[in-house]
Protein backbone atom coordinates (compact mmCIF):
# COMPACT_ATOMS: atom_id res chain seq x y z
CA UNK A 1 -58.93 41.60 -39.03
CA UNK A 2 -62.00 41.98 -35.88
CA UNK A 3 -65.19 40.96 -37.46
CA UNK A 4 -67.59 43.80 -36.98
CA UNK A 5 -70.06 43.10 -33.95
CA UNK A 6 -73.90 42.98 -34.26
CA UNK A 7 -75.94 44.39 -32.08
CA UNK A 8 -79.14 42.44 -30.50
CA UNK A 9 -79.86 40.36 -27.45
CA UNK A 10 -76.81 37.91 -27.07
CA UNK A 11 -77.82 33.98 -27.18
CA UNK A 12 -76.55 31.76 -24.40
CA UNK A 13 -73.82 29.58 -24.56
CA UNK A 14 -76.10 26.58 -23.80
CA UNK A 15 -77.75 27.10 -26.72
CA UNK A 16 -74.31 27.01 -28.94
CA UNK A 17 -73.33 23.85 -27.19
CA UNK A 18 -76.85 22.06 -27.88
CA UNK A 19 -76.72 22.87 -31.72
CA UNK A 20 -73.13 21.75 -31.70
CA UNK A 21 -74.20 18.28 -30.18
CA UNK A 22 -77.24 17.76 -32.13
CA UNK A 23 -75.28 18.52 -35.11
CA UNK A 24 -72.75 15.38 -33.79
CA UNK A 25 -69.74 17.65 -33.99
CA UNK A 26 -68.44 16.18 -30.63
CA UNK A 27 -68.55 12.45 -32.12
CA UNK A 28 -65.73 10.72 -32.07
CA UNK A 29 -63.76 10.26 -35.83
CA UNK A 30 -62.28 6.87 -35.54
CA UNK A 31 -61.82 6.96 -39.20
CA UNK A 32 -60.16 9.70 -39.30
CA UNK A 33 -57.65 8.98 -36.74
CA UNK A 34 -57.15 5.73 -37.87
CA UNK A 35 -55.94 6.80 -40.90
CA UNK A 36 -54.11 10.01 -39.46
CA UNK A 37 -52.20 8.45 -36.79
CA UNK A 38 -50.83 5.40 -39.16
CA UNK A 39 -49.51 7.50 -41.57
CA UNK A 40 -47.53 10.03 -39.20
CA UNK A 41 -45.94 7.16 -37.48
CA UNK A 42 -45.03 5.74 -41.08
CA UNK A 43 -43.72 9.26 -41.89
CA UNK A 44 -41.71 9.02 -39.09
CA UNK A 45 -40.25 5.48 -39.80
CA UNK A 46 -39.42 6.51 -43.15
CA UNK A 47 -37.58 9.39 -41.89
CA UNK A 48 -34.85 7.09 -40.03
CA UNK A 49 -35.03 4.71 -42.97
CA UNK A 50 -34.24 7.81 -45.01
CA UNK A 51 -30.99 8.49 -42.39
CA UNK A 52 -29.93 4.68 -42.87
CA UNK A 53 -29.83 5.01 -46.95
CA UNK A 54 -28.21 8.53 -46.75
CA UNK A 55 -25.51 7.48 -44.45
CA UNK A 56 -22.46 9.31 -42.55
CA UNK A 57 -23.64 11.73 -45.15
CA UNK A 58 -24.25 16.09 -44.81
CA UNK A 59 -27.35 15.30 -46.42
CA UNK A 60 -28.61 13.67 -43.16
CA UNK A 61 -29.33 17.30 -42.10
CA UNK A 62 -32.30 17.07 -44.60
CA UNK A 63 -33.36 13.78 -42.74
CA UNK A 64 -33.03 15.68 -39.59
CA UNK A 65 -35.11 18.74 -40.39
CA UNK A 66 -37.59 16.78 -42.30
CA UNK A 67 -37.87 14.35 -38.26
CA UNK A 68 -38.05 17.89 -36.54
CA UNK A 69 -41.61 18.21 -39.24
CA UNK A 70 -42.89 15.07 -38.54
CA UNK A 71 -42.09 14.90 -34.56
CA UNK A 72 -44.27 18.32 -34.40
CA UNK A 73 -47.28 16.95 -36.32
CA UNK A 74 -46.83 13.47 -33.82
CA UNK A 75 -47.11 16.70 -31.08
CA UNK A 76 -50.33 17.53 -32.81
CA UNK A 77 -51.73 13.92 -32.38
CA UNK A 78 -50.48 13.76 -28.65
CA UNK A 79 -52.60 17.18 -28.02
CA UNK A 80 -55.59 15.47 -29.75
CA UNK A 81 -55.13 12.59 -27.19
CA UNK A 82 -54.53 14.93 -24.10
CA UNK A 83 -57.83 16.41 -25.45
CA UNK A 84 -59.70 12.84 -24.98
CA UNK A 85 -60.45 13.56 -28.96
CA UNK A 86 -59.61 10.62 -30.19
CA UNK A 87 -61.26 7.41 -27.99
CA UNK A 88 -64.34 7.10 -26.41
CA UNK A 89 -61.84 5.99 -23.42
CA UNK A 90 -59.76 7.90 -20.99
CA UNK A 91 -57.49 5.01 -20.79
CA UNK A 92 -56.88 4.62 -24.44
CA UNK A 93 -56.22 7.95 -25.03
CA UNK A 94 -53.51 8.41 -22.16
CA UNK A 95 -52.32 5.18 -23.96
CA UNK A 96 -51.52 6.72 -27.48
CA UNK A 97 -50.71 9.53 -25.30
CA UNK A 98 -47.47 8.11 -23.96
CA UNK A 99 -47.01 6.37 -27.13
CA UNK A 100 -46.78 9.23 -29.35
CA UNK A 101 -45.36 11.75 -26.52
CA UNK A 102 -42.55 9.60 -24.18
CA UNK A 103 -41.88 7.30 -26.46
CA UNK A 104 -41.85 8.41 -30.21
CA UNK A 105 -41.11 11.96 -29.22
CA UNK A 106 -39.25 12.26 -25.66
CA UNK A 107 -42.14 14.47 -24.72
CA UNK A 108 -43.66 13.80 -20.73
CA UNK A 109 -47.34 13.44 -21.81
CA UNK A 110 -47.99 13.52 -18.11
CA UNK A 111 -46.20 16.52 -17.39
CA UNK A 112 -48.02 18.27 -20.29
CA UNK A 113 -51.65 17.33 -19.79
CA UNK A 114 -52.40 19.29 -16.30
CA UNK A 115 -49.84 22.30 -17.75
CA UNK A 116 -52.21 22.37 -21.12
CA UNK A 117 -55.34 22.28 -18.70
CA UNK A 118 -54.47 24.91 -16.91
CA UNK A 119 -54.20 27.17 -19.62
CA UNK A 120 -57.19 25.88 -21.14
CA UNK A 121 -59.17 26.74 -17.83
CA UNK A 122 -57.93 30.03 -17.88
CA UNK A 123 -56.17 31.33 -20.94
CA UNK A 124 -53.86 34.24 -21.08
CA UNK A 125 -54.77 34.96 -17.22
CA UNK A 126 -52.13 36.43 -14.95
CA UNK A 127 -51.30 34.13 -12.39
CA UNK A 128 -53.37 31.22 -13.86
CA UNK A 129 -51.89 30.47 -17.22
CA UNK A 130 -48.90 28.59 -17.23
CA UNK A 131 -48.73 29.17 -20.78
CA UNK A 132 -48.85 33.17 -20.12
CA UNK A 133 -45.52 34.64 -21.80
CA UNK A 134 -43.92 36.98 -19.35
CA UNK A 135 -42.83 38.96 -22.39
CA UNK A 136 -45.84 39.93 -23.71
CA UNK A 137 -46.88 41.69 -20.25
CA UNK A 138 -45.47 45.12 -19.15
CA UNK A 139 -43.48 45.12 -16.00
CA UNK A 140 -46.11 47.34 -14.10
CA UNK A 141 -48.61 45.15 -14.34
CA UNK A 142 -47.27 42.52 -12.01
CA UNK A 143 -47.91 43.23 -8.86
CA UNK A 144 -44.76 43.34 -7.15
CA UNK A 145 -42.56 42.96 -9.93
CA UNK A 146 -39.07 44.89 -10.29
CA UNK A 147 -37.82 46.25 -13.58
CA UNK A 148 -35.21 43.50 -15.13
CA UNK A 149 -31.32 43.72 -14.60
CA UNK A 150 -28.58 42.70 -16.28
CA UNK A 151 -28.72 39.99 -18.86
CA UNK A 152 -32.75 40.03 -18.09
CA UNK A 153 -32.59 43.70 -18.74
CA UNK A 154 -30.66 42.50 -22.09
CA UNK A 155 -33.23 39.96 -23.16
CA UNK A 156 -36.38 42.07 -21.89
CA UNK A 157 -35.41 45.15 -24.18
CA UNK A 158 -34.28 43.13 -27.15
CA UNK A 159 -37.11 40.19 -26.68
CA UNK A 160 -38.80 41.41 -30.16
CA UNK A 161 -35.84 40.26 -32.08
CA UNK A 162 -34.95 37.28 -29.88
CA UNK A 163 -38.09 35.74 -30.39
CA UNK A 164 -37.31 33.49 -33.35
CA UNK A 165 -33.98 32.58 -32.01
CA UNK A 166 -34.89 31.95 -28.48
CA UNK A 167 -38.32 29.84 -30.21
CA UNK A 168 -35.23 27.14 -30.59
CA UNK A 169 -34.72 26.14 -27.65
CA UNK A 170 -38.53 24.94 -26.98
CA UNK A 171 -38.07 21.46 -27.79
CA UNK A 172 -35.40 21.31 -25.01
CA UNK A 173 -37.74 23.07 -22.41
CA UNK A 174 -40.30 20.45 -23.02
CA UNK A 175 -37.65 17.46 -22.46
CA UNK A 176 -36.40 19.20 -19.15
CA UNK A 177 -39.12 19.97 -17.59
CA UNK A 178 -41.10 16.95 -18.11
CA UNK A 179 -37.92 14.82 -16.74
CA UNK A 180 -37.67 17.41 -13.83
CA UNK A 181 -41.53 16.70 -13.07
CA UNK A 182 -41.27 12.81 -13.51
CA UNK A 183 -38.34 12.88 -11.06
CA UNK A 184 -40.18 14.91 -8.25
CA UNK A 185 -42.97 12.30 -8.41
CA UNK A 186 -41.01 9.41 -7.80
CA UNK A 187 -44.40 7.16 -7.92
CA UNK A 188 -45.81 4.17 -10.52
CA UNK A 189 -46.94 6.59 -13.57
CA UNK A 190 -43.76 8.42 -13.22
CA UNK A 191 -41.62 5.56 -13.20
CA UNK A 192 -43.41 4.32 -16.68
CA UNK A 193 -43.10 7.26 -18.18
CA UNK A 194 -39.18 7.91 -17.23
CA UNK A 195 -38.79 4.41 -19.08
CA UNK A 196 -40.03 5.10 -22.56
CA UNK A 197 -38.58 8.34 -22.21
CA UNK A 198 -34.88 6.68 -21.69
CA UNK A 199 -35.79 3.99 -24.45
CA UNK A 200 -36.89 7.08 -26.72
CA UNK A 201 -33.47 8.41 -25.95
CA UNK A 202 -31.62 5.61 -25.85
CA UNK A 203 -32.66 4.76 -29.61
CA UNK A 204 -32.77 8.08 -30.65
CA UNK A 205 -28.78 8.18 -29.82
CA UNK A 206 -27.81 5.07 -31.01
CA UNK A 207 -29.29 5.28 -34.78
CA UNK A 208 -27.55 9.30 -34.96
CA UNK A 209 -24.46 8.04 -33.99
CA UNK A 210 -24.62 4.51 -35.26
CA UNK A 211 -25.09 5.82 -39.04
CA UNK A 212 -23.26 9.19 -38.38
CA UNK A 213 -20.30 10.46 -37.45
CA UNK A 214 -20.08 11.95 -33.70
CA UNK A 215 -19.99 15.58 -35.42
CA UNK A 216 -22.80 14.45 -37.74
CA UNK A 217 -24.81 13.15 -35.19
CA UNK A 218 -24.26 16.25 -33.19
CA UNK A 219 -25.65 18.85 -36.33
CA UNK A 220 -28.32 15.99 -37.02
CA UNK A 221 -29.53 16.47 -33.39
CA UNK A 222 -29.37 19.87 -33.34
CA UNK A 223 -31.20 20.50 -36.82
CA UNK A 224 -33.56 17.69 -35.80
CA UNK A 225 -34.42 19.84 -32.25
CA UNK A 226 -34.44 22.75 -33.86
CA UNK A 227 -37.01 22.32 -36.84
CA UNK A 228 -39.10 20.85 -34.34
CA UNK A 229 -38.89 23.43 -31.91
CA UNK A 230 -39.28 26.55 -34.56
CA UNK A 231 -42.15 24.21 -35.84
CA UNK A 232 -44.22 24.03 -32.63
CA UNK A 233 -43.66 27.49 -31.74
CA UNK A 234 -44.85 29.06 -34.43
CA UNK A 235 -47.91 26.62 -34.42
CA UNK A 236 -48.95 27.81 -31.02
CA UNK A 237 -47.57 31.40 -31.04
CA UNK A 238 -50.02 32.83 -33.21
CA UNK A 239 -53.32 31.41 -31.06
CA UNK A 240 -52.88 33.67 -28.13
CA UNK A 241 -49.72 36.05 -28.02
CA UNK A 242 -50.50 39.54 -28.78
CA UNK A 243 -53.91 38.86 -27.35
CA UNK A 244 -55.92 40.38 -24.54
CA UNK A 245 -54.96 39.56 -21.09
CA UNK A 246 -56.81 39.06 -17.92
CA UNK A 247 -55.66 40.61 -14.58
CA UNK A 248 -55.83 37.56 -11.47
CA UNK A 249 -58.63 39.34 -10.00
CA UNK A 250 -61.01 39.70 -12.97
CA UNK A 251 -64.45 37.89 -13.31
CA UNK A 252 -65.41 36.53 -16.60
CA UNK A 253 -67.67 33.94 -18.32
CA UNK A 254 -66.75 30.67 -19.41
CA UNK A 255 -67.15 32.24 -22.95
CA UNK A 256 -65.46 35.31 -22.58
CA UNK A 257 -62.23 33.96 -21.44
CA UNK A 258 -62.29 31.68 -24.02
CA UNK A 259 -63.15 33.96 -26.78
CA UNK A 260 -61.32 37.23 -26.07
CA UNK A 261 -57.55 36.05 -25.65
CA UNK A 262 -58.13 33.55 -28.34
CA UNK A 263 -56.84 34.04 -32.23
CA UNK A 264 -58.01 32.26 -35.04
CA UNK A 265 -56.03 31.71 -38.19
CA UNK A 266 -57.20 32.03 -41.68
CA UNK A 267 -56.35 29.85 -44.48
CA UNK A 268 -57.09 26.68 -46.51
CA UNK A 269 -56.57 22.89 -46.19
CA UNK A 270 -52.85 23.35 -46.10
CA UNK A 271 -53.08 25.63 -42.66
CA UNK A 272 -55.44 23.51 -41.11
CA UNK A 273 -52.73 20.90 -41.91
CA UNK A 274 -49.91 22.43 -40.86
CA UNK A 275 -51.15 23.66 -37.64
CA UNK A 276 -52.60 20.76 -36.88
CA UNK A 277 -56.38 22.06 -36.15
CA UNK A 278 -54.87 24.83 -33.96
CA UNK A 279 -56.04 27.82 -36.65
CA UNK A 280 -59.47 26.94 -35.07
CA UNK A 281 -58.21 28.26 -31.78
CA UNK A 282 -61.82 30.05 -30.77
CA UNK A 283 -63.51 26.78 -31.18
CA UNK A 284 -61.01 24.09 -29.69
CA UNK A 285 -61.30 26.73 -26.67
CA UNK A 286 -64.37 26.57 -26.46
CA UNK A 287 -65.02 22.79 -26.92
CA UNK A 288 -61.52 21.07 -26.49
CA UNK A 289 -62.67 17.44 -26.85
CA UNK A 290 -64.30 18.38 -30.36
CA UNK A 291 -62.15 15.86 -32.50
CA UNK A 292 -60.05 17.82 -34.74
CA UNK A 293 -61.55 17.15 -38.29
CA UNK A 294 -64.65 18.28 -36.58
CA UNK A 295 -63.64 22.16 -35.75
CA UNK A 296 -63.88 23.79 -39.56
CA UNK A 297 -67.50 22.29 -39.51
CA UNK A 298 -68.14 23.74 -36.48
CA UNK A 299 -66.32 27.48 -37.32
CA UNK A 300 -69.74 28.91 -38.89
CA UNK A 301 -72.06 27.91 -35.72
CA UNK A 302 -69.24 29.02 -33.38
CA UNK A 303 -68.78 32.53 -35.18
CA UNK A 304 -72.20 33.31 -34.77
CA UNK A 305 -72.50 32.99 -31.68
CA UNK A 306 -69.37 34.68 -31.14
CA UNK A 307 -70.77 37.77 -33.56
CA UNK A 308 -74.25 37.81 -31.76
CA UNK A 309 -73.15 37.46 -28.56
CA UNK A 310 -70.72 40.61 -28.49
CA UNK A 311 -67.86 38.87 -28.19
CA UNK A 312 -66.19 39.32 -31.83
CA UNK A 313 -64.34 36.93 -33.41
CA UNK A 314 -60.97 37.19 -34.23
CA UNK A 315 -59.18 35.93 -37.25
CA UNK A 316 -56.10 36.94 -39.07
CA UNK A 317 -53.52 35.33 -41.27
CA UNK A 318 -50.58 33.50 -39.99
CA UNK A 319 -48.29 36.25 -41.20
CA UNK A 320 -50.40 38.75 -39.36
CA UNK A 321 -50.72 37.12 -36.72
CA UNK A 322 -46.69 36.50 -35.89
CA UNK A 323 -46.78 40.43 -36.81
CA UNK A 324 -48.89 41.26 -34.08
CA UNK A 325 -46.93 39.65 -31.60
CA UNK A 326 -43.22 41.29 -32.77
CA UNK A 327 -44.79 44.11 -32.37
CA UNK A 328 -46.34 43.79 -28.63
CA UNK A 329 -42.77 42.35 -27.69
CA UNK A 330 -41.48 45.55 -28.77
CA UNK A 331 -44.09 48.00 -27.40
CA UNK A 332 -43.72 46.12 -24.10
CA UNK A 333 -39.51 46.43 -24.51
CA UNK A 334 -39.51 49.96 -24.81
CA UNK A 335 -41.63 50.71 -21.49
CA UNK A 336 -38.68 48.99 -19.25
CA UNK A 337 -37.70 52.19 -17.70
CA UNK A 338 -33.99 53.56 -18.82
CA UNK A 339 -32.30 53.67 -15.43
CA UNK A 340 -33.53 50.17 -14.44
């Protein structure tokens, strides 16, 4: 659904970030966080306390899928930190940063900040976003780029219906990378982080294959991965796939970029749960330190703006929005020329 635009002479974006301050919208919730971050990690211990009084049980894979829930929402908190949403302090934020990301999840928190900046800086933006799925844009439109072959010919045409199964494997691409990165750097931070990445693992291992059995442990690890990969995917998949995109060479506001390739998604309390905040895409965009509890307050001032400043604002419902991206994959599989 595209909110109708209004016509008149469009306010400046000054003037939406001065009403958002003065409205304290970009104070830090310590309360909030204090009770939010508790509770996830207790989620999380009662998870493995759950695989200890199951047992070398098939029933662990319920223990597993419910972790793969609870490491995505710790993924929420570790985005709030990268964010600098939850301290007043730079320091203390990279702090619960590796906390939650190397050591509770596995995740490089280093690796992902500068990635998730990038995109932030310029979202959906060929050559710029890091985040950019090469999917979603038509072969022609890359300079220099020659039509797929072979098993990338495969994937390319039949990308609409591997998108769910491929959305698996994102947990893993996180874990790799990150290492990868640590390992180039070779330095101090990289060294920390490699450590409570290898203590993550190293408990991680032994409590799967201390309570299970090795082909237990191997189906609790996988469910585990998976939920948590088809989890996060479909948590960030619907905020900017499907969306506009921005050729290298174009020149755009601050706003605009922000604005156009972003999607909001509608719902209640329970969305704005799930997704951890992220269904107010348009205005963590637009001010991504705004503490999370913060962005629904801020949705009415933001769409304004948005409205009055001709830049629409878009918002459609979860279901919609996963819709909208099947069906770009497609359009964009079927223009792969036949003789390629």
């Amino acid at each position: 659904m595209q909110t109708v635009v209004t016509k008149g002479a469009p306010p400046d974006f000054r003037e939406l970030a001065t009403r958002i301050h003065d409205a304290g919208l970009l104070k830090r919730r310590l309360g909030y966080y204090s009770f939010k971050i508790p509770l996830t990690v207790a989620a999380l211990g009662a998870g493995w306390c759950g695989l200890f009084l199951v047992g070398d049980s098939w029933f662990a894979l319920l223990i597993a899928a419910f972790l793969g829930l609870v490491f995505t929402q710790l993924g929420f908190v570790g985005h709030d930190a990268g964010h600098q949403q939850v301290f007043g302090s730079r320091r203390a934020n990279s702090l619960l940063g590796l906390g939650v990301g190397n050591a509770l999840m596995g995740v490089s928190f280093g690796w992902w900040v500068p990635k998730h900046s990038a995109h932030h800086a310029f979202p959906n933006h060929l050559g710029r976003d890091p985040d950019l799925d090469a999917a979603l844009i038509p072969h022609d439109r890359v300079a220099g780029a020659a039509p797929p072959h072979g098993i990338s010919r495969f994937m390319a045409s039949w990308q609409a219906w591997l998108f769910f199964p491929l959305m698996l494997l994102r947990s893993t691409g996180l874990h790799v990378l990150g290492v990868q990165r640590l390992l180039r750097n070779r330095d101090r931070a990289a060294a920390i982080e490699l450590l409570l990445i290898a203590a993550h693992l190293a408990v991680y291992l032994t409590m799967a294959f201390w309570v299970l059995s090795p082909l237990k442990a191997i189906a609790f690890i996988g469910v585990q991965q998976a939920v948590f990969s088809l989890y996060l995917g479909c948590s960030f998949a619907p905020n900017h796939k499907a969306m506009p995109i921005i050729d290298g060479d174009a020149e755009m506001t601050f706003a605009e970029r922000q604005v156009t390739t972003a999607r909001n998604v509608g719902g209640g309390r329970l969305t704005n749960f799930a997704l951890g905040g992220l269904n107010y895409q348009i205005e963590h965009h637009l001010f991504p330190s705004m503490p999370r509890p913060n962005l629904a307050r801020a949705q009415e001032l933001v769409r304004s703006f948005c409205i009055e400043s001709g830049l629409g604002y878009r918002e459609d419902s979860f279901v919609g929005s996963l819709r909208q991206t099947l069906r770009q994959l497609h359009s964009v599989a079927v223009t792969i020329p036949r003789d390629a």
